[in-house]
Structure formats: structure tokens, C-alpha cells
PDB file of N, CA and C in Angstrom:
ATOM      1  N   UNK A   1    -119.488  14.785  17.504  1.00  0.00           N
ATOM      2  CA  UNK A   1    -119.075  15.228  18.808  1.00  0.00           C
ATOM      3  C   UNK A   1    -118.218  14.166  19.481  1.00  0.00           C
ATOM      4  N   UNK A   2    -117.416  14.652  20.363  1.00  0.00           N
ATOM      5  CA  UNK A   2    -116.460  13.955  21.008  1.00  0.00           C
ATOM      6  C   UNK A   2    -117.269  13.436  22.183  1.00  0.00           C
ATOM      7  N   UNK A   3    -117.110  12.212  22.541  1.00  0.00           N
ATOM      8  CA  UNK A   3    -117.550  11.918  23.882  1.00  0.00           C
ATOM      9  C   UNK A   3    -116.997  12.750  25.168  1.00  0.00           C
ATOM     10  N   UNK A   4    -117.887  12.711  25.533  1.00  0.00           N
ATOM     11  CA  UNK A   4    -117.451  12.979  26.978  1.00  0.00           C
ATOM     12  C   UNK A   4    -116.573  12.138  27.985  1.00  0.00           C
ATOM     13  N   UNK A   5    -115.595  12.258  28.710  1.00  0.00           N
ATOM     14  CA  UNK A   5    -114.695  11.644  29.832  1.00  0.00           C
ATOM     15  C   UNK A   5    -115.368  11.727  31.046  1.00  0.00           C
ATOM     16  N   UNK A   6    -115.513  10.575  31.273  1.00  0.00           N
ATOM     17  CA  UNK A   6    -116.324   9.931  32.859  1.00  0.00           C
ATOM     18  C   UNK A   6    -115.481  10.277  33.758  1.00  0.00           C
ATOM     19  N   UNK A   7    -116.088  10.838  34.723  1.00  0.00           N
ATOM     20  CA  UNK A   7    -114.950  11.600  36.065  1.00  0.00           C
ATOM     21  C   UNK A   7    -114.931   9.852  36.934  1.00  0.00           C
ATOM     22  N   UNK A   8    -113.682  10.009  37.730  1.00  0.00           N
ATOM     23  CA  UNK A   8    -114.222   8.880  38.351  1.00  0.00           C
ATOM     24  C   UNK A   8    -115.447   9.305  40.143  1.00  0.00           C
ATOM     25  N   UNK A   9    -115.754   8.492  40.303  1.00  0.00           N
ATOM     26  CA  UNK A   9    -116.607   8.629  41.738  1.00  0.00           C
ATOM     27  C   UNK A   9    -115.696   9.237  42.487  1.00  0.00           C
ATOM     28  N   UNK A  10    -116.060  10.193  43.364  1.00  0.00           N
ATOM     29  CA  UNK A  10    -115.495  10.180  44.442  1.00  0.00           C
ATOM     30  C   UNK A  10    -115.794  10.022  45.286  1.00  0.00           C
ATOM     31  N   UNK A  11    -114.529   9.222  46.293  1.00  0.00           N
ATOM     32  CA  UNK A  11    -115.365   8.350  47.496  1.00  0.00           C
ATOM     33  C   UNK A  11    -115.330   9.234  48.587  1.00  0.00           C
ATOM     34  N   UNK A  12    -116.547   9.591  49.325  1.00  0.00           N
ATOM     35  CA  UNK A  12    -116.673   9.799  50.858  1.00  0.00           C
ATOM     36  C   UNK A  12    -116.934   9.061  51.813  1.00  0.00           C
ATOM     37  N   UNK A  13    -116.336   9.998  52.407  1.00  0.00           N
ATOM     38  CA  UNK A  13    -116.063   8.890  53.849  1.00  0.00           C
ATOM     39  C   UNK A  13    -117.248   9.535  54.713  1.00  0.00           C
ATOM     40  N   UNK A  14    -117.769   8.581  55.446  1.00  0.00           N
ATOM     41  CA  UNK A  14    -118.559   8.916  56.515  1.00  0.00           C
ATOM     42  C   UNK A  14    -118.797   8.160  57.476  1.00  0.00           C
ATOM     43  N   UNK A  15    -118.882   8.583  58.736  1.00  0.00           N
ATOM     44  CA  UNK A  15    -118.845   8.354  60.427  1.00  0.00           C
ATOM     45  C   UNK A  15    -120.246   8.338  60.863  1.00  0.00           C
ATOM     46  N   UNK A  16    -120.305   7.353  61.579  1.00  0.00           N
ATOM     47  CA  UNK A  16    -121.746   6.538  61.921  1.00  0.00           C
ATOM     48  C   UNK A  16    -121.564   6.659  63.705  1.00  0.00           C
ATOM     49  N   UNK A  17    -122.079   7.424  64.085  1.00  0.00           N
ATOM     50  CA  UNK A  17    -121.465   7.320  65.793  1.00  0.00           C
ATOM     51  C   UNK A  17    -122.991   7.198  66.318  1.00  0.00           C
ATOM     52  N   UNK A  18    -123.633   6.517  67.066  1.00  0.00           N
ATOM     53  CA  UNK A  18    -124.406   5.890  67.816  1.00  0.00           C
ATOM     54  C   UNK A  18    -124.683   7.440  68.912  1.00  0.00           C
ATOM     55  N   UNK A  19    -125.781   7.482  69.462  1.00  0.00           N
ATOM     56  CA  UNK A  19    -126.305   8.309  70.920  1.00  0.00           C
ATOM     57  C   UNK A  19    -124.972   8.044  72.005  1.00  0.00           C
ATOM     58  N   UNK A  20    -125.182   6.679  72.232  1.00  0.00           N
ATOM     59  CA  UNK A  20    -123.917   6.296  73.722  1.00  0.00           C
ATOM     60  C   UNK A  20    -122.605   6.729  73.360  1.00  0.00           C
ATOM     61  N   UNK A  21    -122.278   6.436  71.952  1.00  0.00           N
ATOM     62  CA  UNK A  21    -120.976   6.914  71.016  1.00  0.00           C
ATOM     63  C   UNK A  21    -120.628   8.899  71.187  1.00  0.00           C
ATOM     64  N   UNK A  22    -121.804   9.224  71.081  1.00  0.00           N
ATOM     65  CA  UNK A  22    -122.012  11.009  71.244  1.00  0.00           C
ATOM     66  C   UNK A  22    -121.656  11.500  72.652  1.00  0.00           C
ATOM     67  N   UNK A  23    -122.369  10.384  73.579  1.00  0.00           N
ATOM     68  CA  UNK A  23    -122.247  11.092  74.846  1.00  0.00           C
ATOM     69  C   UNK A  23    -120.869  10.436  75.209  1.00  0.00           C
ATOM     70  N   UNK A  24    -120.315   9.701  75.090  1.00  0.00           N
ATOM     71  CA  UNK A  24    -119.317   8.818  75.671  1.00  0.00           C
ATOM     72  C   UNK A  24    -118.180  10.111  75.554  1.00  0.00           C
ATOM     73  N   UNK A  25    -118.390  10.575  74.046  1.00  0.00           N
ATOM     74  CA  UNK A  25    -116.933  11.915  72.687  1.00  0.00           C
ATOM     75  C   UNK A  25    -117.341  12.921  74.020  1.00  0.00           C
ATOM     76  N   UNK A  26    -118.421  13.548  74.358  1.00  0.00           N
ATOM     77  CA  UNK A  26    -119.011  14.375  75.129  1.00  0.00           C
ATOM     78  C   UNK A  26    -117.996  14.116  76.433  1.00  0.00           C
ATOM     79  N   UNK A  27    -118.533  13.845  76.862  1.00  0.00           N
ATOM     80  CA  UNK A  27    -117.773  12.958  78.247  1.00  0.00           C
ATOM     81  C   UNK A  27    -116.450  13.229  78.786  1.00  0.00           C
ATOM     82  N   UNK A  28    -115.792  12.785  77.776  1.00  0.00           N
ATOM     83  CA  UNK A  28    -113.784  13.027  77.867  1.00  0.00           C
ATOM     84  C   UNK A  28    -114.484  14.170  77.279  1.00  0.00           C
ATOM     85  N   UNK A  29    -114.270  14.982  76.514  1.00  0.00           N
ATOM     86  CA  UNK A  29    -114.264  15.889  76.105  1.00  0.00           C
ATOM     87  C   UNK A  29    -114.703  17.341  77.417  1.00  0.00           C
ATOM     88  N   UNK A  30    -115.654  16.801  78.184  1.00  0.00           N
ATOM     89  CA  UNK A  30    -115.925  17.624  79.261  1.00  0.00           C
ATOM     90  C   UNK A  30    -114.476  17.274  80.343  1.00  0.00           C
ATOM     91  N   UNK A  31    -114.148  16.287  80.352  1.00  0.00           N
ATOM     92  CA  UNK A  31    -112.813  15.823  81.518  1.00  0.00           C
ATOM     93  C   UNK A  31    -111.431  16.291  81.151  1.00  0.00           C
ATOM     94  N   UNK A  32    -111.226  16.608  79.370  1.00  0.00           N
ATOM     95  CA  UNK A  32    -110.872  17.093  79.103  1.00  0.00           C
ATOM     96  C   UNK A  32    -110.280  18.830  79.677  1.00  0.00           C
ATOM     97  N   UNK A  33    -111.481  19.384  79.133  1.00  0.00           N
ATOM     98  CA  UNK A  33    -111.637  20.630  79.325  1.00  0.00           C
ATOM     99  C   UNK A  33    -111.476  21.253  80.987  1.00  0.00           C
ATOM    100  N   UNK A  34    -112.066  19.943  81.518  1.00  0.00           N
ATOM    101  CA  UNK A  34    -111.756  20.566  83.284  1.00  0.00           C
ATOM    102  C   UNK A  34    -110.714  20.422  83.642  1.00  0.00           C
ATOM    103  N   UNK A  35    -109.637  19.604  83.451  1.00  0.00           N
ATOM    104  CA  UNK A  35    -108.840  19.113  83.363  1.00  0.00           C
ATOM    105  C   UNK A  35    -107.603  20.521  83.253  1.00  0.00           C
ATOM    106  N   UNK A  36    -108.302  20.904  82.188  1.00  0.00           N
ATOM    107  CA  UNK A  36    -107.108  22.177  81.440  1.00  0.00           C
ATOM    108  C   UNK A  36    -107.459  23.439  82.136  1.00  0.00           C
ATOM    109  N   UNK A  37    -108.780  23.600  82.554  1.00  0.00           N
ATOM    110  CA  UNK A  37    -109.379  24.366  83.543  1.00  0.00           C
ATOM    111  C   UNK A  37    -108.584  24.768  84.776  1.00  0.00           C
ATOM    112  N   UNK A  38    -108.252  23.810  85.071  1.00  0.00           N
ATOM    113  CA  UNK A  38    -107.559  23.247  86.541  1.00  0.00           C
ATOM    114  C   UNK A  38    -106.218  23.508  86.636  1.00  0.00           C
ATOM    115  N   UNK A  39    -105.269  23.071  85.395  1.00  0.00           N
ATOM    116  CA  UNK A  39    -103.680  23.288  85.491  1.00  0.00           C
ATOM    117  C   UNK A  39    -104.405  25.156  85.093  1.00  0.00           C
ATOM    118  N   UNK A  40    -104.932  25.517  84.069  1.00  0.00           N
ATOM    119  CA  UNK A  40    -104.683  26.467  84.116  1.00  0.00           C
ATOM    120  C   UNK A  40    -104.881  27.589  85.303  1.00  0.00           C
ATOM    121  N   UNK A  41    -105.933  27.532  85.824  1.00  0.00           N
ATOM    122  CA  UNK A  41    -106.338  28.292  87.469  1.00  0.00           C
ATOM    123  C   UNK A  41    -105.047  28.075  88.275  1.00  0.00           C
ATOM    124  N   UNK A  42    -104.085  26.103  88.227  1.00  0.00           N
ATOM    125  CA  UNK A  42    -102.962  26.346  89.309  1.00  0.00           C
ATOM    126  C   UNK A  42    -101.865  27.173  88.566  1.00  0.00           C
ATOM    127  N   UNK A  43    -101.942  27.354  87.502  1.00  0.00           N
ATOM    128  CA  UNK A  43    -100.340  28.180  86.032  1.00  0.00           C
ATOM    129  C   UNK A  43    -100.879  29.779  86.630  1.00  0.00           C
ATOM    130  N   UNK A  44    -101.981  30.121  86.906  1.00  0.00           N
ATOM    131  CA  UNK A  44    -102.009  31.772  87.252  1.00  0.00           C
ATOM    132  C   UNK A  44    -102.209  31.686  88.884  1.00  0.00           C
ATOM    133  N   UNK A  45    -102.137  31.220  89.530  1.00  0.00           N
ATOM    134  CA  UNK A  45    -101.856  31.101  90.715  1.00  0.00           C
ATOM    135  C   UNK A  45    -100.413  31.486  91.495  1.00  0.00           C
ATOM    136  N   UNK A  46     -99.263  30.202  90.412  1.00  0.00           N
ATOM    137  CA  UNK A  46     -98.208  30.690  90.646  1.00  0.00           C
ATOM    138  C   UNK A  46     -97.578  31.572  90.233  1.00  0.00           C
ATOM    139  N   UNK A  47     -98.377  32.123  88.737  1.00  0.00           N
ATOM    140  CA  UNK A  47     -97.632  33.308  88.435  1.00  0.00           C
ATOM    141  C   UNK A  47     -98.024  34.318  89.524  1.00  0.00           C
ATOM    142  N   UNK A  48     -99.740  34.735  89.734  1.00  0.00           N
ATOM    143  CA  UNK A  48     -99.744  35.879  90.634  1.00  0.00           C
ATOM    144  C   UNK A  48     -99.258  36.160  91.586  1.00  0.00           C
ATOM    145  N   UNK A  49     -98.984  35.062  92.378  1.00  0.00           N
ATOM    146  CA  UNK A  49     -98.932  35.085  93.659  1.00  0.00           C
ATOM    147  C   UNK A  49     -97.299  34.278  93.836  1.00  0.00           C
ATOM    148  N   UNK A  50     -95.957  34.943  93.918  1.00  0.00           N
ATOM    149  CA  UNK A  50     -94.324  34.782  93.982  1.00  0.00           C
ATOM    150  C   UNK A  50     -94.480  33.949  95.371  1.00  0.00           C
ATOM    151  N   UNK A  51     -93.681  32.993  95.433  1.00  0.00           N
ATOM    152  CA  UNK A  51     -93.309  32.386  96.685  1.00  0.00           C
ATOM    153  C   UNK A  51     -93.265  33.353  97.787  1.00  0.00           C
ATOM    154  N   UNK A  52     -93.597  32.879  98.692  1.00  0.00           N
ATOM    155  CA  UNK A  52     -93.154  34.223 100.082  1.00  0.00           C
ATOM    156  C   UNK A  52     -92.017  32.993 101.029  1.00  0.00           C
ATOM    157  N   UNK A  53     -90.832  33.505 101.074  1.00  0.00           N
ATOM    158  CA  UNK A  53     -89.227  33.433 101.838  1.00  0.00           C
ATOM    159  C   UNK A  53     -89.662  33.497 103.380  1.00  0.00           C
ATOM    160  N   UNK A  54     -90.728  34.634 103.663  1.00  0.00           N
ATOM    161  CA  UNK A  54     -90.785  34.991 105.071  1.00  0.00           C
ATOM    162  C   UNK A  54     -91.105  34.262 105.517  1.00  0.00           C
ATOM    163  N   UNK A  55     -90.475  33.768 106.867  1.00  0.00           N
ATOM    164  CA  UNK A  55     -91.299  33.023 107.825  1.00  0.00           C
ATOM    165  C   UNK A  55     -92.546  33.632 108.495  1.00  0.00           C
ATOM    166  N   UNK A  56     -92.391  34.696 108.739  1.00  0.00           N
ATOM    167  CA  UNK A  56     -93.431  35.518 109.563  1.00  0.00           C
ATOM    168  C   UNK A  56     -94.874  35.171 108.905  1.00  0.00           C
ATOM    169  N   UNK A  57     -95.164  35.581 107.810  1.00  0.00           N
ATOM    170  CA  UNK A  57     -96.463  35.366 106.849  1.00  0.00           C
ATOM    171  C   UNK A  57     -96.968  34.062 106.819  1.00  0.00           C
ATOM    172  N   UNK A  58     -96.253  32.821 107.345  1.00  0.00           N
ATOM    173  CA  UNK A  58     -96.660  31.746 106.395  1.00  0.00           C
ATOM    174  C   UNK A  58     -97.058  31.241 108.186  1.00  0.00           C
ATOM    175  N   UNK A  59     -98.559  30.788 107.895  1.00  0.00           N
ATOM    176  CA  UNK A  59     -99.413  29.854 109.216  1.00  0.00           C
ATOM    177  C   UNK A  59     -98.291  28.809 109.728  1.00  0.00           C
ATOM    178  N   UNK A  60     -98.197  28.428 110.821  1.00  0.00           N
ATOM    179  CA  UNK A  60     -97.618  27.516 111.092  1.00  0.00           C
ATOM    180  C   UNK A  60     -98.284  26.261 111.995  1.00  0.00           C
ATOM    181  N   UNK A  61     -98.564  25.056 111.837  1.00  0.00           N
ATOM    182  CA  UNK A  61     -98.915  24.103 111.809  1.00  0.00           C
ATOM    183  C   UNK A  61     -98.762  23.662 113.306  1.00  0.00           C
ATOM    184  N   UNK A  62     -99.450  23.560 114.612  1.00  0.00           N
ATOM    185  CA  UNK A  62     -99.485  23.229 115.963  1.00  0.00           C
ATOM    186  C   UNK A  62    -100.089  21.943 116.045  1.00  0.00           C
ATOM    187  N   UNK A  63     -99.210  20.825 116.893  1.00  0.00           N
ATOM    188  CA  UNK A  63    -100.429  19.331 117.418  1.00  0.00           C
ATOM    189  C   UNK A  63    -100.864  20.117 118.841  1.00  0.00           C
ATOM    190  N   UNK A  64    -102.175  19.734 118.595  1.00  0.00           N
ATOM    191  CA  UNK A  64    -102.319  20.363 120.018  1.00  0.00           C
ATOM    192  C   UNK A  64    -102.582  18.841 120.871  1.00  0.00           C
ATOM    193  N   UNK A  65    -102.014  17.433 120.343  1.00  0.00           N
ATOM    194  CA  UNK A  65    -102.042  16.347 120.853  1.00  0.00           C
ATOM    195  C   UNK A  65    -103.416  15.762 121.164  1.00  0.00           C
ATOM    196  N   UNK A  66    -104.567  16.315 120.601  1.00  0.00           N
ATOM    197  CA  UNK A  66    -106.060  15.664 120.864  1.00  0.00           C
ATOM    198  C   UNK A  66    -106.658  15.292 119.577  1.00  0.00           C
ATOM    199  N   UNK A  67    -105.301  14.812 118.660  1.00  0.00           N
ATOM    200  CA  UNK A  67    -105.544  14.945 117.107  1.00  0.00           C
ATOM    201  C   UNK A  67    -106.191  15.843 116.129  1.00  0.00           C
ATOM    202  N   UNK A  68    -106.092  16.808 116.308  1.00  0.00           N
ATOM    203  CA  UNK A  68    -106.319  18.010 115.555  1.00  0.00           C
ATOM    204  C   UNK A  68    -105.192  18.776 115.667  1.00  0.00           C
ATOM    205  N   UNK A  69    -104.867  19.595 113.916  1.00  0.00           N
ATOM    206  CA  UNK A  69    -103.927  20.044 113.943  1.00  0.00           C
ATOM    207  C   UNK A  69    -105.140  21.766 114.172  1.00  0.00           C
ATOM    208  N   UNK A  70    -103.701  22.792 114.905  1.00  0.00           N
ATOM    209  CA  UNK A  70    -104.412  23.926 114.991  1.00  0.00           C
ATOM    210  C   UNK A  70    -103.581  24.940 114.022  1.00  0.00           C
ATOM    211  N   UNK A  71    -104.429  25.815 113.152  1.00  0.00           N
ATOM    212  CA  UNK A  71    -103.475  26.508 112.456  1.00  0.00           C
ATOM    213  C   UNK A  71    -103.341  28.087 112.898  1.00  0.00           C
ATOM    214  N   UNK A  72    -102.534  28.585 113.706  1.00  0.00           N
ATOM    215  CA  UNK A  72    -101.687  29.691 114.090  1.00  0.00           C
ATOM    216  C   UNK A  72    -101.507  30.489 113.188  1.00  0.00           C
ATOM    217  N   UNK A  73    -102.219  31.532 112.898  1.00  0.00           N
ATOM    218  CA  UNK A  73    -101.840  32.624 111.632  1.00  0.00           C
ATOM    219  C   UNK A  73    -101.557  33.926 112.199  1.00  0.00           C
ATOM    220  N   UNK A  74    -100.442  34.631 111.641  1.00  0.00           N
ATOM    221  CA  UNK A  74     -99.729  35.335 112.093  1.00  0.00           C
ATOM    222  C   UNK A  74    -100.286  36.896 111.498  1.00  0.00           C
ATOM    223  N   UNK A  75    -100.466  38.002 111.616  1.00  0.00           N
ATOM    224  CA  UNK A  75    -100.970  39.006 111.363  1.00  0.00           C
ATOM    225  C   UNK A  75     -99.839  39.996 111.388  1.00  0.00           C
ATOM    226  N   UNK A  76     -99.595  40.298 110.044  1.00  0.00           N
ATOM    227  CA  UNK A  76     -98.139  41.322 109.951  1.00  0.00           C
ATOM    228  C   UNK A  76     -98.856  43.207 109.399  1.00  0.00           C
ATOM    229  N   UNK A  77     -98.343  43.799 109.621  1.00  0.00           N
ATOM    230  CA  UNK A  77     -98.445  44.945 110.087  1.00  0.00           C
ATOM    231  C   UNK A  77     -97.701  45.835 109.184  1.00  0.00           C
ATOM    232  N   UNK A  78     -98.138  46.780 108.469  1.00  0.00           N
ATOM    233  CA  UNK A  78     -96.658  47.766 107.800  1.00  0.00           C
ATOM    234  C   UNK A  78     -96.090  48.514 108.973  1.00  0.00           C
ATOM    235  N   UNK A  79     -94.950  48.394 108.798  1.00  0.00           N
ATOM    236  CA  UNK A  79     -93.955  48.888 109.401  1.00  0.00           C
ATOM    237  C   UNK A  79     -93.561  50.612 109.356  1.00  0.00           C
ATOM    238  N   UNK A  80     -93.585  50.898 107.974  1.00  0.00           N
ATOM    239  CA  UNK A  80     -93.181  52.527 107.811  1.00  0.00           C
ATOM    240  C   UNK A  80     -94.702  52.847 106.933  1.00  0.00           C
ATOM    241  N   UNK A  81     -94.581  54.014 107.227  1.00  0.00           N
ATOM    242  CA  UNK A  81     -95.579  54.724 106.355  1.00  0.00           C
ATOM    243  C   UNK A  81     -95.162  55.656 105.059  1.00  0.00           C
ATOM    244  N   UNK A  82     -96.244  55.646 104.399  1.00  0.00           N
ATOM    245  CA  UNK A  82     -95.477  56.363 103.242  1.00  0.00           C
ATOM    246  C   UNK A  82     -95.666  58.250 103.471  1.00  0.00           C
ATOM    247  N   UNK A  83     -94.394  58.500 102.908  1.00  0.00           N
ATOM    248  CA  UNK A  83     -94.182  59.882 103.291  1.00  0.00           C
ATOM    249  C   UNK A  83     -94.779  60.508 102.171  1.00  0.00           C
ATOM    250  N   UNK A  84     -95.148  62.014 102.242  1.00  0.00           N
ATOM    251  CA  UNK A  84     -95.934  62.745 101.196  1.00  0.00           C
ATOM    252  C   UNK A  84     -94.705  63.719 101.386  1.00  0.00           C
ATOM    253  N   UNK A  85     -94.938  64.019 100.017  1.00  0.00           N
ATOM    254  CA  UNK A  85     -93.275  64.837  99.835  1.00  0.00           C
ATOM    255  C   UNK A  85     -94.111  66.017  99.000  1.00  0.00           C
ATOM    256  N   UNK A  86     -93.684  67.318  99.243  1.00  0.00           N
ATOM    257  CA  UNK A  86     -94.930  68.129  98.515  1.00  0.00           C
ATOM    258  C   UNK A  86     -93.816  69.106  98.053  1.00  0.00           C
ATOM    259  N   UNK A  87     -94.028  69.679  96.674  1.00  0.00           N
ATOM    260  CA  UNK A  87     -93.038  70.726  95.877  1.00  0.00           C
ATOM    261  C   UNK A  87     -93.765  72.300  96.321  1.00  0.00           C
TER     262      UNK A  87
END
């Protein structure tokens, strides 16, 4: 019989991470995630909601000089109503 051919070893690798090492990966990994949380909630924000041009809609900012600012919000109204059109 022919001998047999010795495979060589194969080497593995392995990672030794400590408790403080676990929570530390944990950690960023949570700051991470809020992080992306956050741009993402402000990325559908600006999509839902289009700039508003109007002045009318947007609060406007009063000193009432006793150091507090007062905020003035404006209450807009529809204008036309919708018509019912019947065949």
C-alpha cells in the first residue's frame, strides 16, 4: 500500500474578547444604531413634510423684552370649498 499524504494543519484563528471587551463592542454598537435612528427619523421628516414658502403658516418669533421669547402662531383657514359636481 501506498502511504498516505499528511494534509497540512489548518490554522484557526480565534478571538478572545473579555466581559468589559463585550460590553464596551455593545456600547458603540448601541450609539451606533441611535445614531442612524436619528438621521434616519430627520431623512423622513424632510421628505414628508416639503418646505412651506408661506409666510402666513410659519410662527413668528416676538421679544416681549422680559427675556422670554413669545411664539405667535398663526391659524389659517381654507379658503374655498370643494364643490360636488353630480352627473
Amino acid at each position: 500500500m501506498a502511504p498516505r499524504k499528511r494534509k497540512k494543519p489548518v490554522k484557526k484563528v480565534k478571538f478572545q474578547v473579555t466581559r468589559s471587551g463585550i460590553a464596551g463592542i455593545a456600547v458603540v454598537c448601541f450609539c451606533i444604531f441611535l445614531w442612524m435612528f436619528l438621521i434616519g427619523v430627520w431623512a423622513g421628516q424632510s421628505l414628508l413634510y416639503p418646505p412651506v414658502n408661506d409666510t402666513k403658516s410659519s410662527p413668528e418669533v416676538s421679544d416681549s423684552g422680559k427675556g422670554k421669547q413669545v411664539f405667535e402662531v398663526i391659524q389659517l383657514e381654507a379658503d374655498k370649498k370643494k364643490k360636488i359636481i353630480q352627473k
